[in-house]
Protein backbone atom coordinates (compact mmCIF):
# COMPACT_ATOMS: atom_id res chain seq x y z
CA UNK A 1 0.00 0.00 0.00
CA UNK A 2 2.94 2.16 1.06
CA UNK A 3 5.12 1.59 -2.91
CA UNK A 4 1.68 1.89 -4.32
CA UNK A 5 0.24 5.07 -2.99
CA UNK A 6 3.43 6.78 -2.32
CA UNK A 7 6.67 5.31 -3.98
CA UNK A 8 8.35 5.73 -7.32
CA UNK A 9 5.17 6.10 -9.94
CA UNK A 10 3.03 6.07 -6.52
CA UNK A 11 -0.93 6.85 -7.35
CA UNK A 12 -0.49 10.26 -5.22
CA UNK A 13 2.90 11.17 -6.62
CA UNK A 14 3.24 10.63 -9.88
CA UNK A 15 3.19 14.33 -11.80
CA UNK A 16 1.43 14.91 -14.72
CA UNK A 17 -1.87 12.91 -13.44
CA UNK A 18 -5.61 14.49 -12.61
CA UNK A 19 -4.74 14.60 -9.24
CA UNK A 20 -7.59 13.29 -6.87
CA UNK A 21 -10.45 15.19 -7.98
CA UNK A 22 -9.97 13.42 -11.39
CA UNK A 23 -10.45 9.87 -9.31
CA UNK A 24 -12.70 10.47 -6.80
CA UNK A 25 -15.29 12.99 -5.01
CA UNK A 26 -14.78 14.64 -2.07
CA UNK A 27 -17.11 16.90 0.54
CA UNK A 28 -14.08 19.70 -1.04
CA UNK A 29 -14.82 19.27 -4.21
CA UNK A 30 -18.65 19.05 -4.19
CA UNK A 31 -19.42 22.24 -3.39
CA UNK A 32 -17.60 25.47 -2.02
CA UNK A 33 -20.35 25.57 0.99
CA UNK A 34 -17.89 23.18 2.56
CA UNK A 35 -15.14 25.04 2.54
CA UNK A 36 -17.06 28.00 3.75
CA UNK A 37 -18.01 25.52 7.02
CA UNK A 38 -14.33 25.26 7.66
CA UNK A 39 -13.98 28.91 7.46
CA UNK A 40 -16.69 29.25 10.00
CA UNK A 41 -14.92 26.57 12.41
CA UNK A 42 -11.72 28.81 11.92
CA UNK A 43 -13.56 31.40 13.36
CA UNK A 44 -14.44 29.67 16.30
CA UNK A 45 -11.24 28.34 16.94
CA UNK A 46 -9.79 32.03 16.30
CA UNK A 47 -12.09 33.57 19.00
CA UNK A 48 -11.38 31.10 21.41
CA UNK A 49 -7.68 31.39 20.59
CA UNK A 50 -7.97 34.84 21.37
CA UNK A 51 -7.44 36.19 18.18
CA UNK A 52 -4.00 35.76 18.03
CA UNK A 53 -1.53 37.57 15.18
CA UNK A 54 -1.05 34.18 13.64
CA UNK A 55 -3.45 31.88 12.82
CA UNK A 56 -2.05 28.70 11.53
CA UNK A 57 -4.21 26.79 9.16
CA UNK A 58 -2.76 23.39 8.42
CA UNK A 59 -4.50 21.09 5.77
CA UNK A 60 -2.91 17.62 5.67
CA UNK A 61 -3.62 15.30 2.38
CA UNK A 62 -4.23 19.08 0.91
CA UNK A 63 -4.47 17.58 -2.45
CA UNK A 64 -4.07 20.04 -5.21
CA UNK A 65 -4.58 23.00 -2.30
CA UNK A 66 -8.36 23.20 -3.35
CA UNK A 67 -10.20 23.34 0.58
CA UNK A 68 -7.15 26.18 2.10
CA UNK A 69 -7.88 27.85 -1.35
CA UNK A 70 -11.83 27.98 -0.57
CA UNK A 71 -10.92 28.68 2.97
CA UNK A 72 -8.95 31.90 2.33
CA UNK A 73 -11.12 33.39 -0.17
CA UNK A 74 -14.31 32.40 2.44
CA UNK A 75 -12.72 34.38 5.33
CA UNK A 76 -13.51 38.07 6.10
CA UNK A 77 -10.09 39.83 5.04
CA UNK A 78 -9.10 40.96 8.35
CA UNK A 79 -8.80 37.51 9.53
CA UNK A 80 -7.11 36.19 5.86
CA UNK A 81 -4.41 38.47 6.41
CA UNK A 82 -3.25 36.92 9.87
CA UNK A 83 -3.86 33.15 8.50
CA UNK A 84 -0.95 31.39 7.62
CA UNK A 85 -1.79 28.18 5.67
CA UNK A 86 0.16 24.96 5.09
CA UNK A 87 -0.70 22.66 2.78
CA UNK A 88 0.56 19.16 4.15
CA UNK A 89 1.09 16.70 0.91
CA UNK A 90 3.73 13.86 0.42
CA UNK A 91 3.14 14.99 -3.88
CA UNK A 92 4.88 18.42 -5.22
CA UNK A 93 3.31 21.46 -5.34
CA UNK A 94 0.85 22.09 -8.43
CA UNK A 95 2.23 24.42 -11.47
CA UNK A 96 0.74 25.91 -14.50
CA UNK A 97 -2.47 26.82 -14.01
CA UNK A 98 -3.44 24.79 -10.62
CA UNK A 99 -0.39 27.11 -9.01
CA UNK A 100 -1.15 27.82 -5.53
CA UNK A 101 -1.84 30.74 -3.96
CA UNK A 102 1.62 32.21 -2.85
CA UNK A 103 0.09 32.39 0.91
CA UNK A 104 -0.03 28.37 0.77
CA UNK A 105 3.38 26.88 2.61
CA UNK A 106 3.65 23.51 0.95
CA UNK A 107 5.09 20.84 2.90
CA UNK A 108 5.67 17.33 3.70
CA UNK A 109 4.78 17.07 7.17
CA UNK A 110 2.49 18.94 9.77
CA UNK A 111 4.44 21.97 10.79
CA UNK A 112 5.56 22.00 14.96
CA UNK A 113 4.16 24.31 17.29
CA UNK A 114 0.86 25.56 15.13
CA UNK A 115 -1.81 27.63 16.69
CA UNK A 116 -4.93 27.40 15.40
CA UNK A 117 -7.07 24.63 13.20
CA UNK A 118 -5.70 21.42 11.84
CA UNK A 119 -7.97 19.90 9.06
CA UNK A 120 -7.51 15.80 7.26
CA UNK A 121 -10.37 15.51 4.82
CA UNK A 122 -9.60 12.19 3.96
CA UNK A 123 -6.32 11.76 4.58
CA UNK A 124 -6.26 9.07 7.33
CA UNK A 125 -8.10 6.40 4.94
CA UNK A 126 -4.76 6.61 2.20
CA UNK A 127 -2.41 6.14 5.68
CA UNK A 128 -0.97 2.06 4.88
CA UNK A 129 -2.47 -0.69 7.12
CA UNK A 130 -1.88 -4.31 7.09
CA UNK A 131 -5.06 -6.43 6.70
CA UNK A 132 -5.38 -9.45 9.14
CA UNK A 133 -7.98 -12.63 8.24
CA UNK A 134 -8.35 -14.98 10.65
CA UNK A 135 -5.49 -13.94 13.17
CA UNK A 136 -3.02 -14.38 10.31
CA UNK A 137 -1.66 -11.33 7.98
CA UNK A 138 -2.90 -11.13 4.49
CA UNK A 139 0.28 -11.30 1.77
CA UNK A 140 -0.68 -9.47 -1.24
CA UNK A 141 1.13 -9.97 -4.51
CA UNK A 142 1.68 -6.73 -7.37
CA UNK A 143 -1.66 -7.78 -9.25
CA UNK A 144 -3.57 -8.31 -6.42
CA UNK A 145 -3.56 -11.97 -5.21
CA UNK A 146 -3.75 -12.47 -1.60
CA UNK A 147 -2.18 -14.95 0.36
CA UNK A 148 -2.05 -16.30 4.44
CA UNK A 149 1.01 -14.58 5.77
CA UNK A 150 2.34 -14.98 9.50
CA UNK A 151 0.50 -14.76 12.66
CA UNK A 152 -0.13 -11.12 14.08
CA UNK A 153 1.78 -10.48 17.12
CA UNK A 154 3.03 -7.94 19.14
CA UNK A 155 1.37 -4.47 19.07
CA UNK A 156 -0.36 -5.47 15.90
CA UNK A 157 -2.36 -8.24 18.04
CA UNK A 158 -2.98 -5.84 20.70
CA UNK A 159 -4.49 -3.16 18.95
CA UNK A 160 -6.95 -5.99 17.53
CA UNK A 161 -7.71 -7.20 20.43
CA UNK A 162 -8.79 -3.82 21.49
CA UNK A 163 -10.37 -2.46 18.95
CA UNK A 164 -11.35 -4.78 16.57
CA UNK A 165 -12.00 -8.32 18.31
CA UNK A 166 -14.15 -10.03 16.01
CA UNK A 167 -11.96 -12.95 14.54
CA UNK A 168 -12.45 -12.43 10.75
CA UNK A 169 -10.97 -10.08 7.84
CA UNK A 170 -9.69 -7.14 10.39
CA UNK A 171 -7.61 -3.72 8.86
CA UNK A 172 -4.86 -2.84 11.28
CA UNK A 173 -5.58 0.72 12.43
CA UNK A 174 -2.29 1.19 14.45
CA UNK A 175 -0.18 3.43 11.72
CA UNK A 176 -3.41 5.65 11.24
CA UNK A 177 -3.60 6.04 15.42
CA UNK A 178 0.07 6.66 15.49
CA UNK A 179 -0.09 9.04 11.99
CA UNK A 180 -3.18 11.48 14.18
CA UNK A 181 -1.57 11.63 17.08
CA UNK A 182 1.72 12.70 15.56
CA UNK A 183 -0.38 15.12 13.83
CA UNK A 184 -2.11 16.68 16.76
CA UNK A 185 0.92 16.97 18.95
CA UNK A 186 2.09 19.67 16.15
CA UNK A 187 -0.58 21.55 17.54
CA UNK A 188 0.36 24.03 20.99
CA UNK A 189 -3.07 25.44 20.89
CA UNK A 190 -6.06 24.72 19.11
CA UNK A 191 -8.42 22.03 17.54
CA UNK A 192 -7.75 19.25 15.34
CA UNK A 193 -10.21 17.42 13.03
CA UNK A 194 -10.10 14.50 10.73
CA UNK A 195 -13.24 13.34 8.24
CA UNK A 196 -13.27 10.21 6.53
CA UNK A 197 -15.48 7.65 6.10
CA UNK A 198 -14.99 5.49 9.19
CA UNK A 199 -16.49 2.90 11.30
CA UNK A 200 -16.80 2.45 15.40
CA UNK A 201 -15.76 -0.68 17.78
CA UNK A 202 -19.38 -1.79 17.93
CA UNK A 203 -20.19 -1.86 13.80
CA UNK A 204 -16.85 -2.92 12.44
CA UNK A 205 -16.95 -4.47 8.83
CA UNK A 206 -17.14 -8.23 9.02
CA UNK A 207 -14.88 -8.44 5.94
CA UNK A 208 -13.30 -5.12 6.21
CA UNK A 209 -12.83 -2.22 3.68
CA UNK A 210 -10.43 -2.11 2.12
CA UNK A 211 -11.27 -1.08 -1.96
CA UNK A 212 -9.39 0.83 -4.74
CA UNK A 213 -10.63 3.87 -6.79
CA UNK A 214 -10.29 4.87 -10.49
CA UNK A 215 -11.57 7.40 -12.48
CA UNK A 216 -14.80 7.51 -10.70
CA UNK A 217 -15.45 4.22 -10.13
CA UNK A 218 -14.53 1.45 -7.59
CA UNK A 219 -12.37 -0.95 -8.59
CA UNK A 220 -10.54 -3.92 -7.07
CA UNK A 221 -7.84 -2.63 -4.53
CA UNK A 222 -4.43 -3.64 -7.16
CA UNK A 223 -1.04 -2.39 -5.61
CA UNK A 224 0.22 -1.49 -8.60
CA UNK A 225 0.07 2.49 -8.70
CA UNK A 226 -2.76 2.34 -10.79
CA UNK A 227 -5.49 3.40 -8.63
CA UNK A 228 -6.04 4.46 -5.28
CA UNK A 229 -5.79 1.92 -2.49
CA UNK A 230 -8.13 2.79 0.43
CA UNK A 231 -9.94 1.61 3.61
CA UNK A 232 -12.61 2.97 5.86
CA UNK A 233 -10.85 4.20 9.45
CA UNK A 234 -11.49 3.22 12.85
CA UNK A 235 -11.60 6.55 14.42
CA UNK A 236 -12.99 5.93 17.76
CA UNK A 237 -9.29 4.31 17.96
CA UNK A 238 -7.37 7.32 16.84
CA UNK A 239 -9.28 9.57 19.44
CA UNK A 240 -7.26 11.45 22.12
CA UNK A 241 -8.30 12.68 25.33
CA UNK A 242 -10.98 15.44 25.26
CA UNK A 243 -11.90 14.27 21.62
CA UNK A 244 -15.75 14.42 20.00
CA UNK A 245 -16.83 12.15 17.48
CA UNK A 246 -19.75 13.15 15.27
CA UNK A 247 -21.21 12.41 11.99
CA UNK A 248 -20.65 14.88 9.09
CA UNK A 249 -24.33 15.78 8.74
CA UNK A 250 -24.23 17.10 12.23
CA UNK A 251 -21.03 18.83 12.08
CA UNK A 252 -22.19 20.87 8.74
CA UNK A 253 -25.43 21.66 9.75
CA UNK A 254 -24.29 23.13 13.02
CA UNK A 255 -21.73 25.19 10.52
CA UNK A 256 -24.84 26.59 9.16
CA UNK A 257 -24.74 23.88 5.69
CA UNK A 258 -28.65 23.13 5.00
CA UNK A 259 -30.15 21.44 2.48
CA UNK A 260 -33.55 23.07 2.85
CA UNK A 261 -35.36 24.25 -0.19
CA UNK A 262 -35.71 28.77 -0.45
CA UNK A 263 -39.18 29.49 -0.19
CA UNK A 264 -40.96 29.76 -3.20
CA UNK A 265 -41.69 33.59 -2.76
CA UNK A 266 -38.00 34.43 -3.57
CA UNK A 267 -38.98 32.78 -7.06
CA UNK A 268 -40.96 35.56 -7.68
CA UNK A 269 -39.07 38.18 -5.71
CA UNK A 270 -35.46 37.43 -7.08
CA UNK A 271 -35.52 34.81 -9.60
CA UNK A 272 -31.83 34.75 -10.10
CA UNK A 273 -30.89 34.66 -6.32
CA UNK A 274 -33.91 31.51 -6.25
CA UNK A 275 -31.58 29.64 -8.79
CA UNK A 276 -28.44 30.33 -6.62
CA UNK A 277 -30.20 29.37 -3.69
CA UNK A 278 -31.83 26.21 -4.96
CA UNK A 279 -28.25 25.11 -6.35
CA UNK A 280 -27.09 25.90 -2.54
CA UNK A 281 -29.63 23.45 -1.09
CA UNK A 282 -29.00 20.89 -3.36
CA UNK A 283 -25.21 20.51 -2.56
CA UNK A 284 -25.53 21.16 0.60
CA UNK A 285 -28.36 18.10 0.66
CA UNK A 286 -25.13 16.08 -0.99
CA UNK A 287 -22.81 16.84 1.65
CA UNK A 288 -25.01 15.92 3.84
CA UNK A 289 -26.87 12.97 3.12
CA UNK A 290 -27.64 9.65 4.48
CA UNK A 291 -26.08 6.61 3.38
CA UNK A 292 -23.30 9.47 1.53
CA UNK A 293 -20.95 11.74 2.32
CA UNK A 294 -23.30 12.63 5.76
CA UNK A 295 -22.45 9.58 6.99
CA UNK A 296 -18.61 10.58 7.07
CA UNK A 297 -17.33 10.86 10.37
CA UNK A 298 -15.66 13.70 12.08
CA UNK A 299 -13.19 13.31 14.58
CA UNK A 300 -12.77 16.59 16.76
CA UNK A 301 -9.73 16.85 19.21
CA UNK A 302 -9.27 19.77 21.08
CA UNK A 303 -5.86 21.15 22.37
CA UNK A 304 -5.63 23.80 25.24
CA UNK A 305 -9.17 24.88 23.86
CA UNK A 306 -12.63 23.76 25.03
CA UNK A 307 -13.90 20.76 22.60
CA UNK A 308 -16.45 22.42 19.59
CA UNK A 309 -19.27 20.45 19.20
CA UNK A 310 -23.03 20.97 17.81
């Protein structure tokens, strides 16, 4: 998963490629509303924060920079001038006309000693995990085939025992735990979020996850750099101290995201602003809908700030 997400002709590093919005759909790139929601938790974090003279916005698997560019041109300009933003992204920078925003620090890893928001819109789901069936690791050759590999021992076996007891196909969570929490201890002050689609202790997958993506559609999960290689994250495990766990459809609808229809009298009032409107709802019903991306979950983990929560 590790050589074929991230190594030499890697899905996410190879240049010249789409990039993930030519693969896949994300909350980012459905609809702009969400980044505006993340410019409105900003906010929150800023005034509790204190309004300090730097705000440090850090978005890890950033992508092509698409969600910190929404989020700067979303904020009031007072507050974009004292953001600094980091886009966090193992691929280079984007050139030509996808060139960032000169604002945007690109880097490799979380920065140290941030103040402010830390944001991983599906970041934690590309984070390499072994797969375990049957107490036993799963082998997995360049075109696919699995085979029974060793037992699982050590901390491996632990963290299934703990979190994901039920005997069958299991995904080893562990690097994903370890990959948030080395994340969040960049952060001095502030709150930390990740979003993915994800799963608790009590509903795990009987026969785990773990899928591959390509050009819109699913396909199987081949470690070949072809596609992306994915699975669902346990994120009840990667939860420190202090930390809230929600669905997406509550956390964007307490970030003012709603799906409900204008009232007809603006049809007659403002036709134009009834179509705007009306295109509003409708991706803001998509980003938040049952059995879709409002099943997501979000993982809030305050630092030296009170939690945020609906």
């Amino acid at each position: 998963m590790e050589a074929a997400l991230y190594g030499p002709g890697g899905f996410y590093v190879r240049p010249g490629g789409p990039g993930p919005a030519g693969h896949f759909r994300t909350s980012v790139h459905a609809s702009a509303l969400y980044a505006g929601a993340v410019a409105r938790l900003l906010g929150w974090v800023d005034e509790r924060l204190g309004h300090p003279d730097r705000l440090d916005l850090v978005d890890v698997g950033a992508g092509r920079g698409e969600l910190l560019a929404g989020v700067l041109a979303a904020l009031e300009p007072g507050t974009a001038a004292r953001v600094r933003p980091y886009a966090v992204e193992r691929a280079a920078a984007p050139e030509g006309p996808e060139r960032l925003d000169p604002r945007i620090r690109w880097v490799a890893e979380p920065p140290r000693g941030a103040t402010g928001l830390l944001f991983a819109n599906e970041w934690l789901d590309n984070v390499p995990l072994e797969i375990a069936e049957d107490g036993r690791y799963v082998l997995v050759a360049p075109d696919g085939t699995e085979s029974r590999g060793g037992a699982v021992e050590g901390e491996d076996l632990a963290w299934l025992e703990r979190w994901w007891p039920d005997p069958g196909r299991a995904e080893i969570g562990r690097p994903r735990d370890e990959a948030w929490a080395s994340a969040v201890a960049g952060l001095d002050r502030g709150l930390a979020v990740a979003v993915d689609y994800a799963h608790t202790r009590g509903a795990r997958p009987p026969f785990g996850t773990l899928t591959g993506f390509r050009a819109g559609r699913e396909v199987p999960p081949v470690p070949d750099g072809s596609c992306d290689v994915t699975a669902h994250v346990a994120l009840d495990a990667c939860a420190g101290p202090g930390a809230v766990l929600l669905s997406q459809r509550e956390a964007l609808t307490a970030l003012g995201v709603s799906g409900g229809r204008p009232p007809l009298a603006l049809a007659t009032a403002d036709p134009a602003a009834y179509v705007r409107a009306l295109v509003g709802a409708g991706e803001a019903a998509e980003l938040t809908a049952r059995g879709g991306l409002g099943d997501f979950g979000w993982l809030v983990q305050p630092v030296g700030i009170p939690a945020w929560r609906p």
